[in-house]
C-alpha atoms as a PDB file:
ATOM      1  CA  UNK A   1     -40.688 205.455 -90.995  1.00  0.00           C
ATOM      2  CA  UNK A   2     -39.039 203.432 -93.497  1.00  0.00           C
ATOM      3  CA  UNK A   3     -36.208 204.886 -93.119  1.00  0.00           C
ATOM      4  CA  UNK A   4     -36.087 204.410 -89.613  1.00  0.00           C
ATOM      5  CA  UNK A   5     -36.810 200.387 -90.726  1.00  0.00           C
ATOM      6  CA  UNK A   6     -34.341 200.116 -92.645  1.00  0.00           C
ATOM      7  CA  UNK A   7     -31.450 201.381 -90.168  1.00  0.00           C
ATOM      8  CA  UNK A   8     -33.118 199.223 -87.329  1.00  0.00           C
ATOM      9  CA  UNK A   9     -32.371 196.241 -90.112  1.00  0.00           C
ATOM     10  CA  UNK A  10     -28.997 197.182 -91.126  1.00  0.00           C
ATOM     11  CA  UNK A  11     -27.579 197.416 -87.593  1.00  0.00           C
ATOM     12  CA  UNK A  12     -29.511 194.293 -86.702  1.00  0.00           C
ATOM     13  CA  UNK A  13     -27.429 192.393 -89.628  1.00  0.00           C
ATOM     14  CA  UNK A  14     -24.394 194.135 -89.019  1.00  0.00           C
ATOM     15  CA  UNK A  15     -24.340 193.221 -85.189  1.00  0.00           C
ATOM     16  CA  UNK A  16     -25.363 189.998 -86.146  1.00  0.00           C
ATOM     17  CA  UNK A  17     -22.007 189.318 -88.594  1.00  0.00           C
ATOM     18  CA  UNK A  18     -20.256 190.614 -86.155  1.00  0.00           C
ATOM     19  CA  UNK A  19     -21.396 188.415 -82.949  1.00  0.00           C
ATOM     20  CA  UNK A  20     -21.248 185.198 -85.636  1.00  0.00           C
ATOM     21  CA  UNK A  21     -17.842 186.053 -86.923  1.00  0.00           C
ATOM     22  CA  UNK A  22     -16.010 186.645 -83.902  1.00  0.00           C
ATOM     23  CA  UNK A  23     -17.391 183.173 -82.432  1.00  0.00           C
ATOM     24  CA  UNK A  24     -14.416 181.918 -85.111  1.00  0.00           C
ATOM     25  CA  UNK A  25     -11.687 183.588 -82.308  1.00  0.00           C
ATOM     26  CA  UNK A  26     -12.072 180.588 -80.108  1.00  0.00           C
ATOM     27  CA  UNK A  27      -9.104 179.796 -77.392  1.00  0.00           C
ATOM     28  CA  UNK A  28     -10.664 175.941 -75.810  1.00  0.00           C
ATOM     29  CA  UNK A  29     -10.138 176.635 -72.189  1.00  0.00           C
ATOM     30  CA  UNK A  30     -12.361 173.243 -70.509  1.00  0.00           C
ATOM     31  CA  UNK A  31     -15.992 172.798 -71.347  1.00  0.00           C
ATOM     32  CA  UNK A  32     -16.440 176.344 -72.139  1.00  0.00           C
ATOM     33  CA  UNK A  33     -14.174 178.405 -74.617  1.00  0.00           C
ATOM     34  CA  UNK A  34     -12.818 181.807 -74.440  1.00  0.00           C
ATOM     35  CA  UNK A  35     -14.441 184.126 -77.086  1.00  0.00           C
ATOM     36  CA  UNK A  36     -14.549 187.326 -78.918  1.00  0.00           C
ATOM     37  CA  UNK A  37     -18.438 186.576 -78.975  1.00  0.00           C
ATOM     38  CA  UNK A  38     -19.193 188.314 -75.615  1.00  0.00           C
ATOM     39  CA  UNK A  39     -17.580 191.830 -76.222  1.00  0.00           C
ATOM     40  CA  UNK A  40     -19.621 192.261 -79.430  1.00  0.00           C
ATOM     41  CA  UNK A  41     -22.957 190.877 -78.246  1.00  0.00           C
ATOM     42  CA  UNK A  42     -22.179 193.723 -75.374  1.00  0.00           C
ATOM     43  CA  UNK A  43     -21.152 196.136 -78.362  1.00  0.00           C
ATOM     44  CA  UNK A  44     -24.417 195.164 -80.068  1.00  0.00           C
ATOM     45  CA  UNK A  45     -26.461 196.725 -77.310  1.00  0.00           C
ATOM     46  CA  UNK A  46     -24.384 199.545 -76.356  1.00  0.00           C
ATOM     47  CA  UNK A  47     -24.313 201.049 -79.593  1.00  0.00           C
ATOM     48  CA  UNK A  48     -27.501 199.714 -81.126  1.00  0.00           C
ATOM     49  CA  UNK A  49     -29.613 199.971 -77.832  1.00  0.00           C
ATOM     50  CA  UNK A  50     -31.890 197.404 -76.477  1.00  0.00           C
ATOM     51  CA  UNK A  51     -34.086 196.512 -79.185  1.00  0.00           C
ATOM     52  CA  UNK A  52     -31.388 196.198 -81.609  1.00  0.00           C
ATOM     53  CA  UNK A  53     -28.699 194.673 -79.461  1.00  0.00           C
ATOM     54  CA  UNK A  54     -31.717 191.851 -78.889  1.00  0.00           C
ATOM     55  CA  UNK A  55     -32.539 191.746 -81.910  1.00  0.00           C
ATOM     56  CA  UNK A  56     -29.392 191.114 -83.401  1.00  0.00           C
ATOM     57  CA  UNK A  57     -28.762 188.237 -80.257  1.00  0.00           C
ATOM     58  CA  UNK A  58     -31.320 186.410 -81.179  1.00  0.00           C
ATOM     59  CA  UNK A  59     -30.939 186.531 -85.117  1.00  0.00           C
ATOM     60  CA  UNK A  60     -27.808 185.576 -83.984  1.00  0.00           C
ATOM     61  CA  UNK A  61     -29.243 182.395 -82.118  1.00  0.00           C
ATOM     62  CA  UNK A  62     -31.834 180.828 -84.330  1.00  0.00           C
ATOM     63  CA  UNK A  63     -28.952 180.935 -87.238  1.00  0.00           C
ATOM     64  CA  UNK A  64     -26.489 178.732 -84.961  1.00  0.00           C
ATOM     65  CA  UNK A  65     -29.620 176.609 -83.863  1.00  0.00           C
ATOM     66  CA  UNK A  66     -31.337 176.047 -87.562  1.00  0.00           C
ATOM     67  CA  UNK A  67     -27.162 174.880 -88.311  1.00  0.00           C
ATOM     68  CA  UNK A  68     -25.567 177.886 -89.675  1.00  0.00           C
ATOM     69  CA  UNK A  69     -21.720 177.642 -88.355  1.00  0.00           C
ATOM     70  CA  UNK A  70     -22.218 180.737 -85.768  1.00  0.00           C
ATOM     71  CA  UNK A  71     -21.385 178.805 -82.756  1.00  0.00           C
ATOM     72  CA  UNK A  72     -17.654 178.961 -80.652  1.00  0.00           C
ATOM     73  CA  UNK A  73     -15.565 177.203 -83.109  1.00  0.00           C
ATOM     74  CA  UNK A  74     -17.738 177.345 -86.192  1.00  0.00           C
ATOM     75  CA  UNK A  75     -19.961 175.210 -84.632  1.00  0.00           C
ATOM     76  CA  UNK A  76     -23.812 174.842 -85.158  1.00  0.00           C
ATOM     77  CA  UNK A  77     -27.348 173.297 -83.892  1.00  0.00           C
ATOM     78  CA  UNK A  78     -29.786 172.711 -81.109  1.00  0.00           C
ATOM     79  CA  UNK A  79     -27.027 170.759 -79.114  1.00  0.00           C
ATOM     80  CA  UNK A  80     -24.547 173.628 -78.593  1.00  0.00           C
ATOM     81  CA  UNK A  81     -28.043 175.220 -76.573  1.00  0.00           C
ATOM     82  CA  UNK A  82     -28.810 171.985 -74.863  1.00  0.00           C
ATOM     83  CA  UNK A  83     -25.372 171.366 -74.079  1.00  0.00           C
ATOM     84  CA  UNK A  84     -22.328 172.912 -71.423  1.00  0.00           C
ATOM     85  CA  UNK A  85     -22.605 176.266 -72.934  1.00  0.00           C
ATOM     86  CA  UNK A  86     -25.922 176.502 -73.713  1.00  0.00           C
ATOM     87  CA  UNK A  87     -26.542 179.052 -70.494  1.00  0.00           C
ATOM     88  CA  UNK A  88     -23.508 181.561 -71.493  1.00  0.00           C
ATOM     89  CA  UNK A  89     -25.700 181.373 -74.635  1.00  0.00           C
ATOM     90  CA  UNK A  90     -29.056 182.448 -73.787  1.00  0.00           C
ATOM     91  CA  UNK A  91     -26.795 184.850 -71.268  1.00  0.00           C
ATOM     92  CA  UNK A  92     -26.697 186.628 -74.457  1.00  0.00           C
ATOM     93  CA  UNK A  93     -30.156 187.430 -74.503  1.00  0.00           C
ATOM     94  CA  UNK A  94     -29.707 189.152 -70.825  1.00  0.00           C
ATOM     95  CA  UNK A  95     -26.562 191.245 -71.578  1.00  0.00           C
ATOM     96  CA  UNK A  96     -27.432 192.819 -75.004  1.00  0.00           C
ATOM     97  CA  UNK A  97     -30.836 194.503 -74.077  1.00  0.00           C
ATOM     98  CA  UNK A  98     -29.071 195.452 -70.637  1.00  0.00           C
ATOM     99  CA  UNK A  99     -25.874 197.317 -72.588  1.00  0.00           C
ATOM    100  CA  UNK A 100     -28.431 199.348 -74.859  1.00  0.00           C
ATOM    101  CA  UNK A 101     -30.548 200.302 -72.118  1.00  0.00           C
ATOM    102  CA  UNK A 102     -27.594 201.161 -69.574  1.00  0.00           C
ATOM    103  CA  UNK A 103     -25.107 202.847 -71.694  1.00  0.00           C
ATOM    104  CA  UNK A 104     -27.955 204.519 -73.612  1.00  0.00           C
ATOM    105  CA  UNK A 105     -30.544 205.634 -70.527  1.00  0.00           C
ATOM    106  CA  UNK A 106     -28.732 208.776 -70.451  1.00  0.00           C
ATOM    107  CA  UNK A 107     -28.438 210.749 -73.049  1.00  0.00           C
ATOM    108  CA  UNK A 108     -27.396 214.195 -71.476  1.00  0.00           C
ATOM    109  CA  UNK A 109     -24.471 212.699 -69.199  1.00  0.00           C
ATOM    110  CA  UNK A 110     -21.661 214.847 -69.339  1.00  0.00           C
ATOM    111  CA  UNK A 111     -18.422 213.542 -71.429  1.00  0.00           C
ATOM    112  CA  UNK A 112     -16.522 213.124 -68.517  1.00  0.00           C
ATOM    113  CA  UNK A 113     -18.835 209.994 -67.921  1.00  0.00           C
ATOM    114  CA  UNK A 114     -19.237 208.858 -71.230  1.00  0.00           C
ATOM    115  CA  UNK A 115     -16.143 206.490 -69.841  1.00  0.00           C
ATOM    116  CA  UNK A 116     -16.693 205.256 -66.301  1.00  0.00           C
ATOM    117  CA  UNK A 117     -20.108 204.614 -67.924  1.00  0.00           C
ATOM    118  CA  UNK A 118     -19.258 202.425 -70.676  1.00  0.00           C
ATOM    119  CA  UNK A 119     -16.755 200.539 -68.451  1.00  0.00           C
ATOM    120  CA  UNK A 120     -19.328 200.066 -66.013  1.00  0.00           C
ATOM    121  CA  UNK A 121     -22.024 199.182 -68.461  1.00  0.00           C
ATOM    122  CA  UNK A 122     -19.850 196.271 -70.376  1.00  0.00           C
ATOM    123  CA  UNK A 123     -18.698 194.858 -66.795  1.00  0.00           C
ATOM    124  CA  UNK A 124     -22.175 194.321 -65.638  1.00  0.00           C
ATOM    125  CA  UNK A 125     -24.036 193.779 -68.838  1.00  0.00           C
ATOM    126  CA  UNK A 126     -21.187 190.618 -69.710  1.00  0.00           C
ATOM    127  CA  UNK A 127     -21.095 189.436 -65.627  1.00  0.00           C
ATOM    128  CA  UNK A 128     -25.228 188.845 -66.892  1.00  0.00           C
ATOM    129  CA  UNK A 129     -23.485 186.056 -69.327  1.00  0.00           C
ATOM    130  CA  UNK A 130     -22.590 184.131 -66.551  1.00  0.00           C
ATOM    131  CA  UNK A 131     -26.615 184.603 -64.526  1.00  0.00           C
ATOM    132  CA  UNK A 132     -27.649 181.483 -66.457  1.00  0.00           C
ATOM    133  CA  UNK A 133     -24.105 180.275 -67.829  1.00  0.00           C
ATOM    134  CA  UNK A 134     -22.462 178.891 -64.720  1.00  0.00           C
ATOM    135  CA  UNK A 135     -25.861 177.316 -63.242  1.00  0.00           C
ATOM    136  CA  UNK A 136     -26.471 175.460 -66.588  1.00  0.00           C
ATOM    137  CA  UNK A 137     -22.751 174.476 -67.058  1.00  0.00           C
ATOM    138  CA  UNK A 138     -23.231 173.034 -63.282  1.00  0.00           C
ATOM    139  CA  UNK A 139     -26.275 171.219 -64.474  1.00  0.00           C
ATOM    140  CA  UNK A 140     -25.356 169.558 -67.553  1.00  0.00           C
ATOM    141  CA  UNK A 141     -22.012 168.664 -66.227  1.00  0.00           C
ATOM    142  CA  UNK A 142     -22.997 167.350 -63.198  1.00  0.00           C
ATOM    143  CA  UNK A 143     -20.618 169.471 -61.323  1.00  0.00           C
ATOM    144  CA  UNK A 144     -20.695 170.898 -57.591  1.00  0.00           C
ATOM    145  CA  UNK A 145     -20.275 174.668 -57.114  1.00  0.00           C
ATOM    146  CA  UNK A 146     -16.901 174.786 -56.236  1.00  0.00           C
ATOM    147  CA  UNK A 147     -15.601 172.709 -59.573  1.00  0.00           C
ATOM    148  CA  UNK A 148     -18.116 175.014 -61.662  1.00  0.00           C
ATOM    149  CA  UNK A 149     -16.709 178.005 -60.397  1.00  0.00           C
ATOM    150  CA  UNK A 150     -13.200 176.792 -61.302  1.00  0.00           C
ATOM    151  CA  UNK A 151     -14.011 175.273 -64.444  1.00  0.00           C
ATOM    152  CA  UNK A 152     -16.355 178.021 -66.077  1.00  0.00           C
ATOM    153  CA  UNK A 153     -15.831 181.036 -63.788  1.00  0.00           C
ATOM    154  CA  UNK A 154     -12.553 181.658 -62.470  1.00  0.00           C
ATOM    155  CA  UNK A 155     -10.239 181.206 -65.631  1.00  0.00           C
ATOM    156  CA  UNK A 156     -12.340 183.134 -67.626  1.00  0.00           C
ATOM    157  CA  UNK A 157     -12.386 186.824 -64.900  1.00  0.00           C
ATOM    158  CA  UNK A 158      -8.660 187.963 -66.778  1.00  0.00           C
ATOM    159  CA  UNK A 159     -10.346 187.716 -70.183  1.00  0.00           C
ATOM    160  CA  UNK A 160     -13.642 189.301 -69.164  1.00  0.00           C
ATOM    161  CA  UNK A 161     -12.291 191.968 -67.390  1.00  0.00           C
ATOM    162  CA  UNK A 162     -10.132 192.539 -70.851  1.00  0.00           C
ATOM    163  CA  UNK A 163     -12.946 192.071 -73.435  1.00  0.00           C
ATOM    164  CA  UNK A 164     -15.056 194.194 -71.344  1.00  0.00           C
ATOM    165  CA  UNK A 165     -12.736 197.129 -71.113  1.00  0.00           C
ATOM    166  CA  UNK A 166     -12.425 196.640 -75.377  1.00  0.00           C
ATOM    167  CA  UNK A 167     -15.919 196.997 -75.518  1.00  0.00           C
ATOM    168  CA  UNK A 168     -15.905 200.108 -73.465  1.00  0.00           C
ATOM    169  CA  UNK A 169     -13.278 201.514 -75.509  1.00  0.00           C
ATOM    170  CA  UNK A 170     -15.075 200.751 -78.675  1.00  0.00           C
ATOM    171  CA  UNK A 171     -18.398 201.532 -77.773  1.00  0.00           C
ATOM    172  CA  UNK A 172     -17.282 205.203 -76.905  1.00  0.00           C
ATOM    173  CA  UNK A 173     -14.876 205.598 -80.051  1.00  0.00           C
ATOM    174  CA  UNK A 174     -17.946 203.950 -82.184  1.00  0.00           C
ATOM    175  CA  UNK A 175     -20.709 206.312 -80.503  1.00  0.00           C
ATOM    176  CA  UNK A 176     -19.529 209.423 -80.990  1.00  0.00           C
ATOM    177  CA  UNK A 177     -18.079 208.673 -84.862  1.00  0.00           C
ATOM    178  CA  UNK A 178     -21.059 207.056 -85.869  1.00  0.00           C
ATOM    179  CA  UNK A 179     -23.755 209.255 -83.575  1.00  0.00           C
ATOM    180  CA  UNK A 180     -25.967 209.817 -86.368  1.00  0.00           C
ATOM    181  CA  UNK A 181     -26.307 206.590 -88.030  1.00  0.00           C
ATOM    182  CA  UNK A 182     -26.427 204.316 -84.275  1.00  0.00           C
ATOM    183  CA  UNK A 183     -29.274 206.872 -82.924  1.00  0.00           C
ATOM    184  CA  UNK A 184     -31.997 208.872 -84.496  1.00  0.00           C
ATOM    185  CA  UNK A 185     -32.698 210.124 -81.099  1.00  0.00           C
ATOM    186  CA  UNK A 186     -36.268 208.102 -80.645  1.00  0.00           C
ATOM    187  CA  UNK A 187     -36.016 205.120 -78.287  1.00  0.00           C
ATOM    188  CA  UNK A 188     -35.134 201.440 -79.473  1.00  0.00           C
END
């Protein structure tokens, strides 16, 4: 049991470092920035699972929003949430729990879909990002749909479809090197 605590608490904090230090990789691309932020938050729940990936989201969250520097940019507070990107935030809170429990609802596939799996599962679990992202970025901005969707849709697909396949690559390399330390083989 405590065992099993205290590797639910270390992958929590490492995911967590990891989510708030690539939010320093920022390229400003309009109201919304291009970041590292979304591969790892899809990393977090890929190779954590669920619970963890969650877990580690929303640690991630309440740092940036009590004004720890977490944010795009090394940004920070209660505004960044209220503000433009305050949707593709909480979009992090949909896409974590969804990697861990679609790369990980399987645990018998064959290896020959351990790829097309983890492809599929960052695509989908990072296109949840944008559920609440593009709606809220409309709202707050004022915008119609057609200016959303070029302003915090469209420029970002290239580096999506990029980060996504990065986290598919590293969530198989980091699954199978780290297999005993990511899963104990109970459910997150």
């Amino acid at each position: 049991m405590t065992k099993e605590i205290i590797r639910k608490t270390v992958l929590t904090a490492l995911f967590t470092s990891l989510i708030a230090a690539s939010s320093f990789f920022t390229i400003p691309v309009g109201p919304v920035p291009v970041v590292l932020t979304t591969m790892f938050v899809v990393l977090s729940g890929m190779l954590g699972g669920p619970q963890i990936g969650l877990s580690s989201v929303v640690t991630y969250l309440i740092m940036g929003i009590i004004g720890l520097p977490v944010f795009a940019g090394g940004t920070a507070g209660l505004a960044k949430i209220m503000g433009p990107t305050g949707g593709f935030l909480l979009g992090y809170l949909l896409a974590a729990p969804a990697a861990g429990w679609m790369y990980n609802s399987k645990k018998d596939r064959s290896k020959p879909l351990e790829i097309p799996l983890a492809v599929i599962t960052s695509l989908l679990a990072g296109a949840l990002i944008y559920l609440p992202g593009i709606p809220w970025l409309k709202q707050s901005l004022s915008m119609d749909w057609p200016t959303v969707l070029k302003a915090g849709l469209y420029p970002f697909i290239p580096g999506f479809v990029i980060k996504s396949m990065a986290a598919a690559a590293l969530g198989c390399s980091m699954k199978n090197r780290f297999r005993d330390f990511l899963s104990t083989g109970k459910e997150d």
